[in-house]
Structures are given as structure tokens and as C-alpha cells.
PDB file of N, CA and C in Angstrom:
ATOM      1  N   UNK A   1      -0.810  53.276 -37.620  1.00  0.00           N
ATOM      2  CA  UNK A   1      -2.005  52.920 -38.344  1.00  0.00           C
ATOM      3  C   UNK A   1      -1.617  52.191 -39.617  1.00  0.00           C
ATOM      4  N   UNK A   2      -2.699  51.220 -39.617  1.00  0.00           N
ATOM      5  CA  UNK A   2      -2.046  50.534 -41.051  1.00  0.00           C
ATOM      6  C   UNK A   2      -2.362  51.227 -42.522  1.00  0.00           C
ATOM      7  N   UNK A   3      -1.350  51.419 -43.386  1.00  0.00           N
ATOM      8  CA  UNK A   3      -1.273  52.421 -44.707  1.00  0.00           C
ATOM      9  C   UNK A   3      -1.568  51.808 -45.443  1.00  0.00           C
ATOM     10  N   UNK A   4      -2.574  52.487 -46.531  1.00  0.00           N
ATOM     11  CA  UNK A   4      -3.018  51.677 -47.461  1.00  0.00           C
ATOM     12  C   UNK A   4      -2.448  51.482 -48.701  1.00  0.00           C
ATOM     13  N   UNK A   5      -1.129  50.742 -49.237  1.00  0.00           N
ATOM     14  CA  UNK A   5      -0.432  51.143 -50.528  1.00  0.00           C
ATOM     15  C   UNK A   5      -0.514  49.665 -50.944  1.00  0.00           C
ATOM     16  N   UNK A   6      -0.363  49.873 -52.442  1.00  0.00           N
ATOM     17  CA  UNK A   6      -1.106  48.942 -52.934  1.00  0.00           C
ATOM     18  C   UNK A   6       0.506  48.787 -53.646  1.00  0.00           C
ATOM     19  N   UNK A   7       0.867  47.030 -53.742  1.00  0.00           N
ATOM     20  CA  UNK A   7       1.997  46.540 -54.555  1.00  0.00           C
ATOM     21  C   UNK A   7       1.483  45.184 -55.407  1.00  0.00           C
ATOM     22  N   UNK A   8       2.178  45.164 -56.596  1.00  0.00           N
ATOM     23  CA  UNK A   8       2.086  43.978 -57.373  1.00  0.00           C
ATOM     24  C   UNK A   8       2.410  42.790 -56.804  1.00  0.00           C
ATOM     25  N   UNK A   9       1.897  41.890 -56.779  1.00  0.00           N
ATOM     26  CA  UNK A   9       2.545  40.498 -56.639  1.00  0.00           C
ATOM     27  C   UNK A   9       3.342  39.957 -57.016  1.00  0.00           C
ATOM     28  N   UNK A  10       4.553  38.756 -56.928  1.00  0.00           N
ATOM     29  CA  UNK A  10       5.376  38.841 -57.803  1.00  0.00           C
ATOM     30  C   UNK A  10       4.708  37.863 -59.062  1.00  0.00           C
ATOM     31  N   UNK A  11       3.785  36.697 -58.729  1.00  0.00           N
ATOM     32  CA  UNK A  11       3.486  35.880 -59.494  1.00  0.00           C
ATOM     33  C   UNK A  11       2.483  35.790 -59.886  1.00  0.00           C
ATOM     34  N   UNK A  12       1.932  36.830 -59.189  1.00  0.00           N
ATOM     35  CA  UNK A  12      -0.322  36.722 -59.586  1.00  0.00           C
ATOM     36  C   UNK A  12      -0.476  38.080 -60.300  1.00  0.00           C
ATOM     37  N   UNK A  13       0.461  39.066 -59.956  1.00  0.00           N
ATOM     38  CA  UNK A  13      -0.012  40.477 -60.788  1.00  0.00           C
ATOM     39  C   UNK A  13      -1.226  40.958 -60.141  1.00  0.00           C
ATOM     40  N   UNK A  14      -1.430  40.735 -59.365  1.00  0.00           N
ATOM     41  CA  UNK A  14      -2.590  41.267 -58.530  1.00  0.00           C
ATOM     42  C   UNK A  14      -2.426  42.605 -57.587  1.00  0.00           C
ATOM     43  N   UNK A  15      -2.867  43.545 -57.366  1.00  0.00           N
ATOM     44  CA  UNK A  15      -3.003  44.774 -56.954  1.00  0.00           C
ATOM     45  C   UNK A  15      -3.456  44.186 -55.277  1.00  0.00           C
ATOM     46  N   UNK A  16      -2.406  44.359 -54.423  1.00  0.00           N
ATOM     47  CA  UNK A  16      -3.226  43.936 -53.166  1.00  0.00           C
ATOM     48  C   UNK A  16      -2.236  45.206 -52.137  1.00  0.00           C
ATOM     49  N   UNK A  17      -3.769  45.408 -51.177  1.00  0.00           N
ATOM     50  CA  UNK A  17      -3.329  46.537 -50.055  1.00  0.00           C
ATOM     51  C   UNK A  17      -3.188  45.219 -48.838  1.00  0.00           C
ATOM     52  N   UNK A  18      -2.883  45.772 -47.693  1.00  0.00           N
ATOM     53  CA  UNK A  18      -2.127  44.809 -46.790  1.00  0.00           C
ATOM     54  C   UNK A  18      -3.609  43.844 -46.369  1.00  0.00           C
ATOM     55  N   UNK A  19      -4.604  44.445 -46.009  1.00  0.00           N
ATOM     56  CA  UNK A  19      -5.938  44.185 -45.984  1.00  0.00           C
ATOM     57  C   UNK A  19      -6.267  43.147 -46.910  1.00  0.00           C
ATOM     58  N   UNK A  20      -6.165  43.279 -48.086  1.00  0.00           N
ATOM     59  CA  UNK A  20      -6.518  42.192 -49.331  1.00  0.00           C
ATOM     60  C   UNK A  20      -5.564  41.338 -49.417  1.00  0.00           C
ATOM     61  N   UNK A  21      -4.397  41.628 -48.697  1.00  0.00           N
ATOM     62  CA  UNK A  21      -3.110  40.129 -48.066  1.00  0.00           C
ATOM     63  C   UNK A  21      -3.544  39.605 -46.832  1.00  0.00           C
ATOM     64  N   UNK A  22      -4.363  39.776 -46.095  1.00  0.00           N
ATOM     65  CA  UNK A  22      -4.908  39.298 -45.035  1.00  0.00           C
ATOM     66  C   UNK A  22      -5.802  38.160 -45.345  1.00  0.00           C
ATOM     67  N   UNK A  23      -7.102  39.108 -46.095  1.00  0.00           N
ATOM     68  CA  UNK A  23      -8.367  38.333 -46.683  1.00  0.00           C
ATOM     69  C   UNK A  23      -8.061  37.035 -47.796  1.00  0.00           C
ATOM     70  N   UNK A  24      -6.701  37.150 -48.617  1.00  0.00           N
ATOM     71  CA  UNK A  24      -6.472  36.206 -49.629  1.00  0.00           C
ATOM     72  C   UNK A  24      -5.718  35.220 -48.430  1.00  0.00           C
ATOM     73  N   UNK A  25      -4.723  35.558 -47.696  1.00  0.00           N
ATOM     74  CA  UNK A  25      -3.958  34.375 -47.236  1.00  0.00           C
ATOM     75  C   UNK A  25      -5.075  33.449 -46.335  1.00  0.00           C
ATOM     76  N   UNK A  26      -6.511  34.222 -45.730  1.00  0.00           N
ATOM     77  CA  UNK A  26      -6.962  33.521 -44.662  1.00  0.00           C
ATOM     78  C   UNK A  26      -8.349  32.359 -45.590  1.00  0.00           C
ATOM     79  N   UNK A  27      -8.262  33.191 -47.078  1.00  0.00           N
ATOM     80  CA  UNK A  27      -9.217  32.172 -48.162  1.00  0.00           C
ATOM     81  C   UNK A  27      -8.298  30.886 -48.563  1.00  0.00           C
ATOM     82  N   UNK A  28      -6.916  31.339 -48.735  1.00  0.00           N
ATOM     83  CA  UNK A  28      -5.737  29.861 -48.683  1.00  0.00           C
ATOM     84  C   UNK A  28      -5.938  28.869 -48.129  1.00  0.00           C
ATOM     85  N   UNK A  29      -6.485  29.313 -46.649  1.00  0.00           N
ATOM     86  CA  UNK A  29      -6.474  28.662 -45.630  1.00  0.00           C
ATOM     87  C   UNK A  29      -7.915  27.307 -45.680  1.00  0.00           C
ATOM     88  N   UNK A  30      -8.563  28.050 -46.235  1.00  0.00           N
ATOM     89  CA  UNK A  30      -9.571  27.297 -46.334  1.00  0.00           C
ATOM     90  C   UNK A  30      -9.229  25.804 -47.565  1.00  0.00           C
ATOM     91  N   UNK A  31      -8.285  26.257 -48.638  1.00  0.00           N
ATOM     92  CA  UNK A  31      -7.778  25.097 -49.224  1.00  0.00           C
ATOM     93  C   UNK A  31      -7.400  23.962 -48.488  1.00  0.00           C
ATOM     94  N   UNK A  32      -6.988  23.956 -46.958  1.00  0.00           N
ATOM     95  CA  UNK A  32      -6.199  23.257 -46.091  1.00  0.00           C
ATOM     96  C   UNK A  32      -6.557  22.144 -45.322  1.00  0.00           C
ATOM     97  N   UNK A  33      -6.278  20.835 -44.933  1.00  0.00           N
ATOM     98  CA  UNK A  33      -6.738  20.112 -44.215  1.00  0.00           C
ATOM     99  C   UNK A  33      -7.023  20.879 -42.768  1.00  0.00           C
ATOM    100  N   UNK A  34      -8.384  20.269 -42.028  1.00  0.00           N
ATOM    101  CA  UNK A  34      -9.000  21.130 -41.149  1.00  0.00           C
ATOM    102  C   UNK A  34      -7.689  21.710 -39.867  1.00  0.00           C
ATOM    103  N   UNK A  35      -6.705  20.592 -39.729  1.00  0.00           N
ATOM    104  CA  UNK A  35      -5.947  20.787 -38.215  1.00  0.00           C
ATOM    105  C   UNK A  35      -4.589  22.105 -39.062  1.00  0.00           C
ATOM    106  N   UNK A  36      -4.229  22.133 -40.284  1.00  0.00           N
ATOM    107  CA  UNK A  36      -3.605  23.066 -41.084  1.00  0.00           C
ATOM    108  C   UNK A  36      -3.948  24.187 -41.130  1.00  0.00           C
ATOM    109  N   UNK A  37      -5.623  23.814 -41.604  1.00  0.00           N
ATOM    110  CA  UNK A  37      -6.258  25.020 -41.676  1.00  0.00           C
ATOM    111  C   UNK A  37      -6.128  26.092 -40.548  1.00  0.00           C
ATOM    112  N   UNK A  38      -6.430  25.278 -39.497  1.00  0.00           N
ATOM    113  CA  UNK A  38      -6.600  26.244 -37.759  1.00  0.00           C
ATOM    114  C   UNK A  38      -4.996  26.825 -37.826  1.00  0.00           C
ATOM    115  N   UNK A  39      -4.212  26.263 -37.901  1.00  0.00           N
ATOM    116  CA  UNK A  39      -3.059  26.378 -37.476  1.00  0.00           C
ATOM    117  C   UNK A  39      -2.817  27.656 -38.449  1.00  0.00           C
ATOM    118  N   UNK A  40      -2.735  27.701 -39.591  1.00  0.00           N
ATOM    119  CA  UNK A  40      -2.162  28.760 -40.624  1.00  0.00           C
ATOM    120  C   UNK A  40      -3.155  29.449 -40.186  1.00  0.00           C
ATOM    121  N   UNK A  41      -4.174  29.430 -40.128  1.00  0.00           N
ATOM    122  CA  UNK A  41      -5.250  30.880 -39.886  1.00  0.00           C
ATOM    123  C   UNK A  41      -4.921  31.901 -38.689  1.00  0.00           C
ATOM    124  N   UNK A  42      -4.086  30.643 -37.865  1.00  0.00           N
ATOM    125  CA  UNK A  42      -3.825  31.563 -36.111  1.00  0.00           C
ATOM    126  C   UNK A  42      -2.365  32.330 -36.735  1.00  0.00           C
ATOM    127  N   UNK A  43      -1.489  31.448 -37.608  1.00  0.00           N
ATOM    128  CA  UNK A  43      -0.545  32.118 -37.538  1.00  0.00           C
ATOM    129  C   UNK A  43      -0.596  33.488 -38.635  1.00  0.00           C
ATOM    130  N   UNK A  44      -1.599  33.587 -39.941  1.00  0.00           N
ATOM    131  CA  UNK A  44      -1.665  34.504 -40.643  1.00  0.00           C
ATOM    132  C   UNK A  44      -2.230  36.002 -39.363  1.00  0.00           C
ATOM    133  N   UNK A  45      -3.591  35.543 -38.502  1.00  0.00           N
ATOM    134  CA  UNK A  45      -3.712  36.529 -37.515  1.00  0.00           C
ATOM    135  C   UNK A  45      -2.721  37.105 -36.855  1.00  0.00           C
ATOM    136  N   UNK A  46      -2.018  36.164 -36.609  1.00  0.00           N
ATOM    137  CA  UNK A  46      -0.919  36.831 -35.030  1.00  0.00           C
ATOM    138  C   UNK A  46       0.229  37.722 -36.339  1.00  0.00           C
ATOM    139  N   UNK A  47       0.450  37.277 -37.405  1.00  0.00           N
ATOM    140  CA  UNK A  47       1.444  37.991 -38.307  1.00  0.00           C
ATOM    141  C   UNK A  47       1.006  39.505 -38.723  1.00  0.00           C
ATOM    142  N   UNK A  48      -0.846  39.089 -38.950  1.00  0.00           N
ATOM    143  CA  UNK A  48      -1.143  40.285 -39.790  1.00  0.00           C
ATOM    144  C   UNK A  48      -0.904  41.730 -38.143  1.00  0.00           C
ATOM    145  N   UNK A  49      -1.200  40.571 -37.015  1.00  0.00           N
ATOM    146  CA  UNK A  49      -1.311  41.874 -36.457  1.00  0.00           C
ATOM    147  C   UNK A  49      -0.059  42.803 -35.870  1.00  0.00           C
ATOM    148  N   UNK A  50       1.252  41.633 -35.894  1.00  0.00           N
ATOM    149  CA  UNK A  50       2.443  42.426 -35.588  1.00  0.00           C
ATOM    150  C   UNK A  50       2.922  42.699 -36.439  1.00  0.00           C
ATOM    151  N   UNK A  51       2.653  43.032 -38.144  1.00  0.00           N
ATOM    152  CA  UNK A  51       3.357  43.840 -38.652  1.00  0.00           C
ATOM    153  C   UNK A  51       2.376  45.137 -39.084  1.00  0.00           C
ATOM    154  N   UNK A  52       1.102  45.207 -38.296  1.00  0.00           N
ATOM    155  CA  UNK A  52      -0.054  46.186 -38.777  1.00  0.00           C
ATOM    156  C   UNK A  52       0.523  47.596 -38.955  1.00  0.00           C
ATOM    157  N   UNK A  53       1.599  47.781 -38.356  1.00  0.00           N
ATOM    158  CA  UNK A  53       1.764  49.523 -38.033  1.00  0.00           C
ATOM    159  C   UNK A  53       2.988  49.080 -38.635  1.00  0.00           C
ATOM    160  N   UNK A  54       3.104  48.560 -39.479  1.00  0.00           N
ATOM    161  CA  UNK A  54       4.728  48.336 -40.076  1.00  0.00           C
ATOM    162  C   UNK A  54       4.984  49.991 -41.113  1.00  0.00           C
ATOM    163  N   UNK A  55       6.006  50.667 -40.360  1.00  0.00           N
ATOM    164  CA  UNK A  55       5.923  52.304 -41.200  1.00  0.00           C
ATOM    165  C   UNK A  55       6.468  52.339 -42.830  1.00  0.00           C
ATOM    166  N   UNK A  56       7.579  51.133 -42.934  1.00  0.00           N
ATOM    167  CA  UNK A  56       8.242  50.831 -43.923  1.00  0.00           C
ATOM    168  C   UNK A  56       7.446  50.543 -44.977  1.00  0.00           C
ATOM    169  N   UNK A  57       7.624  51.532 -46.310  1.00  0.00           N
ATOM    170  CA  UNK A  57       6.628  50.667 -47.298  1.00  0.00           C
ATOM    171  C   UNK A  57       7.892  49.654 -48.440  1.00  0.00           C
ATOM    172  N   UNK A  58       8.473  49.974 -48.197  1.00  0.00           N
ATOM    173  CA  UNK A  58       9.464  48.615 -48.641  1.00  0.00           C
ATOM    174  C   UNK A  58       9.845  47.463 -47.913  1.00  0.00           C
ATOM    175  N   UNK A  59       9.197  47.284 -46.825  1.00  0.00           N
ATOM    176  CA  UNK A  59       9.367  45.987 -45.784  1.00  0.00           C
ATOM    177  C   UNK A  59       7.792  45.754 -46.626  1.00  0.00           C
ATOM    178  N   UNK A  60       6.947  46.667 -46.063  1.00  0.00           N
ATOM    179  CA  UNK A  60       5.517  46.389 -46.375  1.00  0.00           C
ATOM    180  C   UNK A  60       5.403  45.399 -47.701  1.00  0.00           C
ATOM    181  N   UNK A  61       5.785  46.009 -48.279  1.00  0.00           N
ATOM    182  CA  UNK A  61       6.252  45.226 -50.303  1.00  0.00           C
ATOM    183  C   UNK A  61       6.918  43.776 -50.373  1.00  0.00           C
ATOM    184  N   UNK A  62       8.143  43.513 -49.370  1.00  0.00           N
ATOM    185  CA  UNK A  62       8.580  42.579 -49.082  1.00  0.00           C
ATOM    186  C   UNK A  62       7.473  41.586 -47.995  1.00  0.00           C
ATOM    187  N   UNK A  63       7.472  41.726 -47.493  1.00  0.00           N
ATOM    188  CA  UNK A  63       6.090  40.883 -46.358  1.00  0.00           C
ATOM    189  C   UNK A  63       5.063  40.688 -47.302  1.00  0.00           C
ATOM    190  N   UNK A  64       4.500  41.359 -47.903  1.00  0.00           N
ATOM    191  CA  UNK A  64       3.529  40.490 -49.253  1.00  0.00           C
ATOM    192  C   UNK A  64       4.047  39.607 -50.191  1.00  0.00           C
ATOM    193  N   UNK A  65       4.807  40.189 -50.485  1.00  0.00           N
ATOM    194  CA  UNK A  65       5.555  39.219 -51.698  1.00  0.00           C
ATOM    195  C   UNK A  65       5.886  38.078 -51.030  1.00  0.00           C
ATOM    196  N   UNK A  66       6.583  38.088 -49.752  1.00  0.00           N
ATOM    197  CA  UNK A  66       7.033  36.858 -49.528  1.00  0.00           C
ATOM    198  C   UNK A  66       5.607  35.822 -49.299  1.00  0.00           C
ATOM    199  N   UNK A  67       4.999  36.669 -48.016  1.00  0.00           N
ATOM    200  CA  UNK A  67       3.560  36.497 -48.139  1.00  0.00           C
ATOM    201  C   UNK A  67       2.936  35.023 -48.984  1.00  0.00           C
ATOM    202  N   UNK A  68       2.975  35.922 -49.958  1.00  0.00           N
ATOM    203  CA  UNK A  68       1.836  35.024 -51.289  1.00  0.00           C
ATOM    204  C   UNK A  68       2.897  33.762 -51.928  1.00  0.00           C
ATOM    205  N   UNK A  69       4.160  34.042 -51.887  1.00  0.00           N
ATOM    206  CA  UNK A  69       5.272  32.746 -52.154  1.00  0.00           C
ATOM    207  C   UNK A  69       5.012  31.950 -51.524  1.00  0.00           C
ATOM    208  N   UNK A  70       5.004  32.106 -49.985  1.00  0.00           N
ATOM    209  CA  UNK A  70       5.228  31.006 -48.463  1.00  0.00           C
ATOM    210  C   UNK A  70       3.620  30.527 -48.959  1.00  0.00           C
ATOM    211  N   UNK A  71       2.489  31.285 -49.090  1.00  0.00           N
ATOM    212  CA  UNK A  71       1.337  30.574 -48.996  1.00  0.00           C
ATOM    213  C   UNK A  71       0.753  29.689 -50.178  1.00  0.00           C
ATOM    214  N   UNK A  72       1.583  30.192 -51.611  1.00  0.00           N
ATOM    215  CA  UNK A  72       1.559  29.250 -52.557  1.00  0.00           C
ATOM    216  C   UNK A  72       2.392  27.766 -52.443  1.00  0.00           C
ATOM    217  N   UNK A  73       3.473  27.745 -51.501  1.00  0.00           N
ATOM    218  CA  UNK A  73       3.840  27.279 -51.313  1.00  0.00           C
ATOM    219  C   UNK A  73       3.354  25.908 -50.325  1.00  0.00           C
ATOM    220  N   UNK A  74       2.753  26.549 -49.463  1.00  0.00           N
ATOM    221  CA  UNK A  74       2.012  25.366 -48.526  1.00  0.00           C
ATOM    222  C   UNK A  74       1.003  24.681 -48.723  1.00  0.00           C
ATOM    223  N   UNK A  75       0.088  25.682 -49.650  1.00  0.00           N
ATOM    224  CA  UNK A  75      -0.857  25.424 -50.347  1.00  0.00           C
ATOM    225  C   UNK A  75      -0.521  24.132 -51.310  1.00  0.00           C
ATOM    226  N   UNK A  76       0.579  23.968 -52.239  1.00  0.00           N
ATOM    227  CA  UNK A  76       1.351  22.934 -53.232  1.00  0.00           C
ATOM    228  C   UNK A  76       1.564  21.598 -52.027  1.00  0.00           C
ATOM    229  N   UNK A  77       2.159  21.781 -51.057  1.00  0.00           N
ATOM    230  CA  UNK A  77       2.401  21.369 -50.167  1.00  0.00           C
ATOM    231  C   UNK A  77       1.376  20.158 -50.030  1.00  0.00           C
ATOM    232  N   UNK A  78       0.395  20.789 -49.446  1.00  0.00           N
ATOM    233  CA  UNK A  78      -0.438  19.793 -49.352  1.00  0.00           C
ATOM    234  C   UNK A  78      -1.759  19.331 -50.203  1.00  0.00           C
ATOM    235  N   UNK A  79      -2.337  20.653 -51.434  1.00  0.00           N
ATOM    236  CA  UNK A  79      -2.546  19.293 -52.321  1.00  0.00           C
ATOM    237  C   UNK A  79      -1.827  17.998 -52.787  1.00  0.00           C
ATOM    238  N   UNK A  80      -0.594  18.224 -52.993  1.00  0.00           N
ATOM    239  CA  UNK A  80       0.454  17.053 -53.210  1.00  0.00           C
ATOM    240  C   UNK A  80       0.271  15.792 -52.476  1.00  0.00           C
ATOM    241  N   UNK A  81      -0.279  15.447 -51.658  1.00  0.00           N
ATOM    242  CA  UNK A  81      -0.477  14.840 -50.521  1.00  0.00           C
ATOM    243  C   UNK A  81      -1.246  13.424 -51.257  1.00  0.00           C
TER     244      UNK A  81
END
């Protein structure tokens, strides 16, 4: 079952449970050109759902953090454009 523990971000300071890393990466998405958009939205789904039962809460901590890096990242990506 997915656990609800809540970790800092490394760069936003934001309080997020794995749930509120779901809902923020799939609002990212909406920043995105439409064929980006589809694409990151399928791949944030298929991610959120194979690490749902992840037991580790220090993987858990790591998978957000990286998380919100990779999606600030793509996000830069293509406003730059």
C-alpha cells in the first residue's frame, strides 16, 4: 500500500506525500507542448504506478527528489525552445 510520508524537496521546500508528487508532476505536464505533454503524462502514470508499494522510505525520498529535478528540468527544456 502506498505510505503516506511526507519529504522536503530539494529546491522548492515544499512538503509533498507521494500523491502530491503525482498531482504536481502531471500539472508540469500541462506546461508542455501537446505531443510532450501526452508522452510525460503516460510516463509519470506508468512510474507513479510501479513504484506505488515502494516499502523503502529512503528510495521513496530519493524518487521525489529526483522526481521534481528531472521535471524542472524538462520543463526548462522546453520553454527554452
Amino acid at each position: 500500500m502506498l505510505k503516506i510520508t511526507r519529504y522536503y524537496s530539494n529546491d522548492s521546500k515544499i512538503v509533498m506525500t507521494s500523491l502530491q508528487l503525482y498531482k504536481h508532476l502531471l500539472r508540469q505536464c500541462e506546461k508542455l507542448p501537446p505531443d510532450a505533454c501526452k508522452h510525460y503524462k503516460f510516463a509519470v502514470k506508468q512510474s507513479y504506478k510501479q513504484h506505488k508499494f515502494e516499502p523503502d522510505p529512503e528510495r521513496v525520498k530519493q524518487i521525489i527528489s529526483k522526481s521534481i529535478d528531472d521535471a524542472k528540468w524538462i520543463v526548462n527544456k522546453y520553454t527554452k525552445k
